[in-house]
Protein backbone atom coordinates (compact mmCIF):
# COMPACT_ATOMS: atom_id res chain seq x y z
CA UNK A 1 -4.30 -5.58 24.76
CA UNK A 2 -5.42 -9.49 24.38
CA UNK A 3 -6.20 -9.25 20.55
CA UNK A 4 -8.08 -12.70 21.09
CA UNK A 5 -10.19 -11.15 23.53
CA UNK A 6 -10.95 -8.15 21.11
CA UNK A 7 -12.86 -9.40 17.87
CA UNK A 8 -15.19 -9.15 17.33
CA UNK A 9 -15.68 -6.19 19.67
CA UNK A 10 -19.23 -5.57 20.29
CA UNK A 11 -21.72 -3.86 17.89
CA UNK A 12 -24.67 -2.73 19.35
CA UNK A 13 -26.54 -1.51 16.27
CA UNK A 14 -29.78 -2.97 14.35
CA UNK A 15 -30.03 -2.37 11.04
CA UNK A 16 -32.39 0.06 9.24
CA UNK A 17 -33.59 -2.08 6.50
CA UNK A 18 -34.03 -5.34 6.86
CA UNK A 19 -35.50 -8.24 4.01
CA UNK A 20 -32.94 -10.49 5.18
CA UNK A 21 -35.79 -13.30 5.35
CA UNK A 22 -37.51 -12.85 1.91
CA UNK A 23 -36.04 -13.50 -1.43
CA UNK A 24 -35.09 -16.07 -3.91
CA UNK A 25 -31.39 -15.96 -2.24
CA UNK A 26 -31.88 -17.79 0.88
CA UNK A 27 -28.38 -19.26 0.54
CA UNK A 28 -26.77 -15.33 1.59
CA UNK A 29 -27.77 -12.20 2.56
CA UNK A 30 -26.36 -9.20 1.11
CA UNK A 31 -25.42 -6.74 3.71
CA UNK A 32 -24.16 -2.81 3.65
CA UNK A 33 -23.72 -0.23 5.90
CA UNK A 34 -23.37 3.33 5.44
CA UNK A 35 -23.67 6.41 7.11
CA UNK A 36 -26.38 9.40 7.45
CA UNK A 37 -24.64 11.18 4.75
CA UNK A 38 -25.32 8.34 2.14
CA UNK A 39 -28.88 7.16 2.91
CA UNK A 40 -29.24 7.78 -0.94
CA UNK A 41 -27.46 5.36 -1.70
CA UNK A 42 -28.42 3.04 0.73
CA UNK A 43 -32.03 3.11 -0.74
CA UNK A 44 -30.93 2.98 -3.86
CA UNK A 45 -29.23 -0.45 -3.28
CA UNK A 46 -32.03 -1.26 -1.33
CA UNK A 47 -34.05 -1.04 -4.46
CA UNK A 48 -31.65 -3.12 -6.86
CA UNK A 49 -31.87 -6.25 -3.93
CA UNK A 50 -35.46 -6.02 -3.93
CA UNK A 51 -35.55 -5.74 -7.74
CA UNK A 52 -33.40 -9.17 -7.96
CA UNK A 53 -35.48 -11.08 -4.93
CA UNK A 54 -32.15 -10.57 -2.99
CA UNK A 55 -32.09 -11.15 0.81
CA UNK A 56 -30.55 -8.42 2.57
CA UNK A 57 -29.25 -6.39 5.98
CA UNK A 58 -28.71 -2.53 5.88
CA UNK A 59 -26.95 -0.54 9.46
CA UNK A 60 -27.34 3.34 9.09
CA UNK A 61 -23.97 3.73 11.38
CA UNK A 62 -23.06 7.23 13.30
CA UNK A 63 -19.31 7.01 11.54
CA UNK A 64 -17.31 3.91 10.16
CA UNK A 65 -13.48 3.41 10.46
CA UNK A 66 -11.09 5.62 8.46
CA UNK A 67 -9.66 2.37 7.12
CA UNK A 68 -12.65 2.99 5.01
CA UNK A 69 -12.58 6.68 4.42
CA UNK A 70 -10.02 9.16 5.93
CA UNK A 71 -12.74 11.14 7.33
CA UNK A 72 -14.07 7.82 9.47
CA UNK A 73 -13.63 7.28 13.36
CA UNK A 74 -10.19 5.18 14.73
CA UNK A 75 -12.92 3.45 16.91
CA UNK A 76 -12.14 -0.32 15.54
CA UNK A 77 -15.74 -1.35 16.01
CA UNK A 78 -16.52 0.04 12.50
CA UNK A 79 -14.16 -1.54 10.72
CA UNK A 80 -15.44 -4.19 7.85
CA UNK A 81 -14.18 -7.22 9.20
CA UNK A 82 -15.88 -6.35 12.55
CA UNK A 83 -19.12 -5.51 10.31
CA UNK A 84 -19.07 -8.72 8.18
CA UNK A 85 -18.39 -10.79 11.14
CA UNK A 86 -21.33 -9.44 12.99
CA UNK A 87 -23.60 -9.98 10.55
CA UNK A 88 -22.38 -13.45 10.09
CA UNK A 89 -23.31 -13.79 13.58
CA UNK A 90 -26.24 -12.82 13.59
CA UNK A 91 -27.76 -14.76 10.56
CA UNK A 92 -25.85 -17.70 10.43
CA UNK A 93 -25.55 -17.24 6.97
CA UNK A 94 -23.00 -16.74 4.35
CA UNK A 95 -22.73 -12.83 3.77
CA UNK A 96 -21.99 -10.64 0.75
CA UNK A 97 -20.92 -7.65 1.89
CA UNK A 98 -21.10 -4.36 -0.78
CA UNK A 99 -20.36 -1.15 -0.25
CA UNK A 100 -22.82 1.23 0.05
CA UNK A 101 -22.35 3.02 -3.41
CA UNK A 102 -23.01 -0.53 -5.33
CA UNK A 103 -26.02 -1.42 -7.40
CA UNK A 104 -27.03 -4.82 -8.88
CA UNK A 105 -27.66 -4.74 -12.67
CA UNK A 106 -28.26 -8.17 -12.38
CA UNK A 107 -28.98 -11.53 -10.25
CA UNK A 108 -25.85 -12.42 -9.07
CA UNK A 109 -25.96 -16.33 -10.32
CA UNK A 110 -22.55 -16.67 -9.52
CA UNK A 111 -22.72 -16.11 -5.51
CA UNK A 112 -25.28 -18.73 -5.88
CA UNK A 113 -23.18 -20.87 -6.56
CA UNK A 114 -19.66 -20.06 -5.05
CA UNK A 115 -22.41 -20.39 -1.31
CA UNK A 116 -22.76 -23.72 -2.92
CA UNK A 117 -19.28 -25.54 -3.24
CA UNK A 118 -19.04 -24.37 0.20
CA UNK A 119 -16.50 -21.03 -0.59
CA UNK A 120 -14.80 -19.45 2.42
CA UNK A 121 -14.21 -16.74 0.76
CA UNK A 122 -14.37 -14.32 -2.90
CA UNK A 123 -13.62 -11.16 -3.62
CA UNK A 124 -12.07 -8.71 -6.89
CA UNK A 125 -8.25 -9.85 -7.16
CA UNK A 126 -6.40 -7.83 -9.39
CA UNK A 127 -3.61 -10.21 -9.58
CA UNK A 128 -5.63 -13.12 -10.88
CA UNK A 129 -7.18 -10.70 -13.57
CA UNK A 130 -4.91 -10.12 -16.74
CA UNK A 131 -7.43 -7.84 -18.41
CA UNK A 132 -7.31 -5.04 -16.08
CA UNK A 133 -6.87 -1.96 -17.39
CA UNK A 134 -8.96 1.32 -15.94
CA UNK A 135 -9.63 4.58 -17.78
CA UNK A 136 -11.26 7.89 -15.77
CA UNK A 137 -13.10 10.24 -18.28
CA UNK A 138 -11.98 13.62 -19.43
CA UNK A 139 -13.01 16.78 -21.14
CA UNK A 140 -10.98 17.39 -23.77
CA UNK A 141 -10.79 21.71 -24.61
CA UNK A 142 -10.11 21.99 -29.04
CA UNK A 143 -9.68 25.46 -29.97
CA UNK A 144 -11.62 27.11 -26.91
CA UNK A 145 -14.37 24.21 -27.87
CA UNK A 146 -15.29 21.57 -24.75
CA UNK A 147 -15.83 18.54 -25.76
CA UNK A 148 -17.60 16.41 -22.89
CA UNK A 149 -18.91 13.13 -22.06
CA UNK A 150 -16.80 11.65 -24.89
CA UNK A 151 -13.31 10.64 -23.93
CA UNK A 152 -11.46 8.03 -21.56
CA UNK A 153 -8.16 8.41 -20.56
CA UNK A 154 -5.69 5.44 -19.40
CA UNK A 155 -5.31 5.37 -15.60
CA UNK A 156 -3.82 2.69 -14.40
CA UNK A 157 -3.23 -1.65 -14.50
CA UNK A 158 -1.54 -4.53 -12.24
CA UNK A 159 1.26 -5.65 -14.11
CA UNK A 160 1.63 -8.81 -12.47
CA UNK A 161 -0.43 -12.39 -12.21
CA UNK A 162 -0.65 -14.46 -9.35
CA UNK A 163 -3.66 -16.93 -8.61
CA UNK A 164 -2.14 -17.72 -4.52
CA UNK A 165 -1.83 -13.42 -3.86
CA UNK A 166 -4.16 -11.06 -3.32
CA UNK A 167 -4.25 -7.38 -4.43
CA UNK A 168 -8.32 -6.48 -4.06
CA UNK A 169 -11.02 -3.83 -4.62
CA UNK A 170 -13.38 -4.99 -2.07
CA UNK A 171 -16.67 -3.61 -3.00
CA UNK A 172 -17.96 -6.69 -3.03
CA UNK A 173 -17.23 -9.52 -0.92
CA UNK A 174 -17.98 -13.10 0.24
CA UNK A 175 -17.56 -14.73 3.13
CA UNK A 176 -19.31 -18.08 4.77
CA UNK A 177 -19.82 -18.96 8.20
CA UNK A 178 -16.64 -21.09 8.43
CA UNK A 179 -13.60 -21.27 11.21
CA UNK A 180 -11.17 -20.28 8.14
CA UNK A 181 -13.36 -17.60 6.76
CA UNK A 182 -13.74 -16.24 10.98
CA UNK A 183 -9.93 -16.64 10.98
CA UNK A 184 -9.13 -14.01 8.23
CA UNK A 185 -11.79 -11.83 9.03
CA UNK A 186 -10.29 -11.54 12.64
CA UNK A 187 -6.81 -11.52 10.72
CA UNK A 188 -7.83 -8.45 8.97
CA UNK A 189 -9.33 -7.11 11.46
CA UNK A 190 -5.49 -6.89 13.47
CA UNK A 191 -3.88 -5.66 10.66
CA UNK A 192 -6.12 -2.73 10.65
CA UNK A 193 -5.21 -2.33 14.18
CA UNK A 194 -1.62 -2.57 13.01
CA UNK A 195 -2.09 -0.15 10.19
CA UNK A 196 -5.31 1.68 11.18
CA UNK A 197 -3.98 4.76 8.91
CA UNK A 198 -4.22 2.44 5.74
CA UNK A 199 -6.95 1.31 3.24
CA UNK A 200 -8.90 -1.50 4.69
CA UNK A 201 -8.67 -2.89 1.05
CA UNK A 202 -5.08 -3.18 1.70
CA UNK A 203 -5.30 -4.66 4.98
CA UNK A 204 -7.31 -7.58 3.37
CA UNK A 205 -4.65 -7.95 1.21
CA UNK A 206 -1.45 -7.89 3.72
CA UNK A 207 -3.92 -10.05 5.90
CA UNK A 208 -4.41 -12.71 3.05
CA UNK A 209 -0.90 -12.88 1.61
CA UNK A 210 0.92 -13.09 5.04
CA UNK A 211 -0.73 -15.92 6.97
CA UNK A 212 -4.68 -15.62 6.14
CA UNK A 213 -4.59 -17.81 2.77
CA UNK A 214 -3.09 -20.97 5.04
CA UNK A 215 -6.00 -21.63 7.21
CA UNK A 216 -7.23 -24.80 7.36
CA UNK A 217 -9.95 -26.14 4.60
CA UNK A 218 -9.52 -22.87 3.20
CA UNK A 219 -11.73 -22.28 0.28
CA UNK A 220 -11.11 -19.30 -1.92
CA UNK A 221 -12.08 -17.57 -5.49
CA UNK A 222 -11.49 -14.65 -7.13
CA UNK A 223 -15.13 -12.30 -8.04
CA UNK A 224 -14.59 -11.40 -11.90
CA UNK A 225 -14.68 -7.62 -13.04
CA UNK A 226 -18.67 -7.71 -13.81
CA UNK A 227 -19.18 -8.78 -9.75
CA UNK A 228 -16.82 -5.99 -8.35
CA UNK A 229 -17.55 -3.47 -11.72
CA UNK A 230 -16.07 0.12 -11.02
CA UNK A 231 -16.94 2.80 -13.34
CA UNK A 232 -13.19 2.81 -14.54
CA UNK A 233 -13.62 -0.69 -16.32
CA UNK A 234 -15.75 0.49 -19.48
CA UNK A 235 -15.58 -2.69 -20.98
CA UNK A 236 -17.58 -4.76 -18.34
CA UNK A 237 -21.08 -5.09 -18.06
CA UNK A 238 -22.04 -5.16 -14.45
CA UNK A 239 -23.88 -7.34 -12.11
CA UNK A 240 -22.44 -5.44 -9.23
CA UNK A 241 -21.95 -2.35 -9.98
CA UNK A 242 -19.90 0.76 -8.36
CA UNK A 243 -21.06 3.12 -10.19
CA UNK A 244 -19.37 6.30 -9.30
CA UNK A 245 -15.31 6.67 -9.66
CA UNK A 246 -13.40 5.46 -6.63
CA UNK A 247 -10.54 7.09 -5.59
CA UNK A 248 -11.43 11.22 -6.35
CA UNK A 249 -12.05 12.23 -3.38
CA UNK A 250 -10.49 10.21 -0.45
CA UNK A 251 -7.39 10.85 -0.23
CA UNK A 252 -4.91 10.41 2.62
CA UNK A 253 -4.15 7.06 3.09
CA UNK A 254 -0.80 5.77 4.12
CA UNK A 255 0.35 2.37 2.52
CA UNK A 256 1.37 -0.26 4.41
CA UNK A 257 5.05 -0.18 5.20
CA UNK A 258 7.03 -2.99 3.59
CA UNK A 259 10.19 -4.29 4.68
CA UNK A 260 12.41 -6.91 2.75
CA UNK A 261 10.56 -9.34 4.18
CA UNK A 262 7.28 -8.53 4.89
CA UNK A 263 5.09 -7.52 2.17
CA UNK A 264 1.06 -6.55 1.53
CA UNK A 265 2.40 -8.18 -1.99
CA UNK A 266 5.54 -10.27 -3.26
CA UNK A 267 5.17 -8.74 -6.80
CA UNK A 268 9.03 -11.18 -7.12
CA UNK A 269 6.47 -14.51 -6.66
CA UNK A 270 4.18 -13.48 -9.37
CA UNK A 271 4.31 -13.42 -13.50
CA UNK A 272 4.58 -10.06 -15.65
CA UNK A 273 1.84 -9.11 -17.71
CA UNK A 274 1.27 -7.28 -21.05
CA UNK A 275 -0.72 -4.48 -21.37
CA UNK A 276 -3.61 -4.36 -24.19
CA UNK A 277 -3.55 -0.64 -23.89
CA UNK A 278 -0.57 1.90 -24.29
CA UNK A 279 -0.31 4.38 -21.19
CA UNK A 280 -0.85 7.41 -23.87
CA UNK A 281 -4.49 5.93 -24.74
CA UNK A 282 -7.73 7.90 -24.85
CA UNK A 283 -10.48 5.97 -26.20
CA UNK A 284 -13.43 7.77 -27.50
CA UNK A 285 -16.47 6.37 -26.23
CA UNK A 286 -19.33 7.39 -28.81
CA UNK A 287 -17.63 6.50 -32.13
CA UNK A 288 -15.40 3.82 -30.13
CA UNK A 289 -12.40 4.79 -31.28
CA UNK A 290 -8.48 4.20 -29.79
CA UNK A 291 -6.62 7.29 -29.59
CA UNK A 292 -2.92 7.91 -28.10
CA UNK A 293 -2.30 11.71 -26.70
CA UNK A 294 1.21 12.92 -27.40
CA UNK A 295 2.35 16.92 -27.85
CA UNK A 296 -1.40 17.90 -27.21
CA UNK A 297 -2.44 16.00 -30.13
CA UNK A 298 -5.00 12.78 -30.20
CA UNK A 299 -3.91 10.93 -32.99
CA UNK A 300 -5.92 8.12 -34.22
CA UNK A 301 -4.51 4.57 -33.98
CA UNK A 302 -8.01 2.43 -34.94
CA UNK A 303 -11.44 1.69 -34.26
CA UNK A 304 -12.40 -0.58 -31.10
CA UNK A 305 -14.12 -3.90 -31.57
CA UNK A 306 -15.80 -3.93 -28.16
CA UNK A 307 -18.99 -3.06 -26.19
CA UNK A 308 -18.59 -0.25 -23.73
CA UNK A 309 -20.48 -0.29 -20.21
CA UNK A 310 -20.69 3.53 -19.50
CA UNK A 311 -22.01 4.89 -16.30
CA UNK A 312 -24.43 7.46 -15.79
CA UNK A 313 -22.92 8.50 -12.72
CA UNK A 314 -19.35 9.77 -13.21
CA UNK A 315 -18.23 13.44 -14.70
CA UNK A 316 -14.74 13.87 -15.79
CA UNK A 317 -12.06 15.10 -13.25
CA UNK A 318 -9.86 17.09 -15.28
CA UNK A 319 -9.87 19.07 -18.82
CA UNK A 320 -7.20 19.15 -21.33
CA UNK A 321 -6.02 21.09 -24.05
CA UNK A 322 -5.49 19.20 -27.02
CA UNK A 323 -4.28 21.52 -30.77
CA UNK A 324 -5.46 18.91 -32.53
CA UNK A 325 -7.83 15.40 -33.12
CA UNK A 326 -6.61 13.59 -35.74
């Protein structure tokens, strides 16, 4: 197969809302797609661009890749990169693609103005982001008692920094209508091919970090936390906003082999990082306090100076049995 002769591969579809005309954001058009299943959500972003005077392009899809979700179609014409690049097509325009399951809180001033200096490319990069930790709520179970809607848990943070690698949660992301931008959209696009059984999230990465970030006039950034906000990163107010946990419920993805050589990351090229948060924390959200579970006890280590960005949308996973809170 002539992978030059394959992306974009054709996409057929219009899309089902369209404002991608009106707006105070001429400069980009936000775009989504989505399928039956989550025309919910679709309005409900809908909504939050028309709210904000945002220009946008939404494509009710029969399936999209499993790149995306394990449950998706291995037909490589839903794949994001074939998506964005479409779109890009077919406005002319700089795109910022969300997921489906995103909300804006807010105007996003900042896309504005990354459309402006002429940016290739933006997305979330957990490597250029020191402040990273994510907690997932829990119920905690006291003496038969359940105590809900109260208590964080520490999940999970990149322990390295690097500004020149990517490691991304792409639920929001930027591209323009230039050759470089085209080039690692169609890069990404073959390493799904390559690795069509893992995330597409990942394949951006591999994509960027082993040729993609060497294009020519190549102009990148890195979205903060508040443009890419998932519900696991309680201290950032949103302007984007994924508001229901990622992660929960698809599972089956394969990483991306690496070899000695080849890499979706060179964790060796970047710095360590120190972690704000012991892994034994559980922060309690109402009184905004800093616990650390150890022997089925919360013990308290201090109060938080911090504002917490709770969403509305996320129930705990899992229960545990604590003897005591102290």
């Amino acid at each position: 197969m002539d992978v030059d002769e394959q992306f974009p591969l054709p996409f057929e579809f219009v899309p089902a809302a369209d404002r991608s005309q009106d707006g105070r954001a001429t400069k980009f058009v936000v775009a989504g797609m989505y399928t039956p299943s989550h025309a919910d959500r679709a309005e409900r972003l809908r909504r939050s661009c028309e709210q904000f005077g945002l220009a946008y392009t939404l494509y009710e899809l029969p399936t999209i890749h499993k790149s995306i979700s394990v449950k998706g179609s291995p037909d490589l014409e839903f794949t994001k990169p074939n998506f964005i690049r479409h779109v890009i097509d077919r406005h002319g325009m700089p795109i910022l693609y969300v997921d489906i399951d995103c909300v804006f809180r807010a105007y996003p001033t900042l896309i504005a103005e990354l459309v402006d200096k002429r940016t290739s490319f933006s997305v979330y990069n957990w490597l250029a982001d020191v402040d990273n930790e994510a907690f997932y709520p829990i119920n905690v179970r006291l003496n038969g008692k359940l105590i809900e809607d109260r208590f964080f848990d520490y999940s999970h943070r990149m322990p390295f920094f690097s500004t020149s690698q990517l490691v991304c949660s792409g639920c929001a992301q930027l591209f323009d209508t230039s050759s470089s931008a085209a080039d690692l959209l169609k890069l990404w696009h073959e390493t799904i091919m390559r690795f069509p059984d893992s995330p597409d999230d990942q394949c951006l990465g591999f994509a960027f970090n082993n040729g993609g970030a060497r294009a020519r006039d190549f102009r990148y950034s890195w979205l903060p936390k508040e443009y890419a906000r998932y519900a696991w990163w309680i201290f950032t107010k949103p302007v984007i906003d994924h508001a229901e946990l990622p992660g929960l419920t698809n599972v089956g993805h394969k990483d991306i082999p690496m070899t000695p050589h080849v890499k979706h990351f060179y964790a060796e090229s970047c710095e360590p990082t120190e972690a704000r948060f012991a892994e034994n924390s559980v922060i309690d959200v109402k009184d905004r306090l800093l616990y650390a579970l150890a022997d089925r006890r919360l013990t308290l280590i201090g109060p938080l100076e911090a504002d917490l960005w709770i969403s509305d949308e996320i129930c705990a996973p899992v229960t545990i049995d604590v003897v005591e809170i102290q």
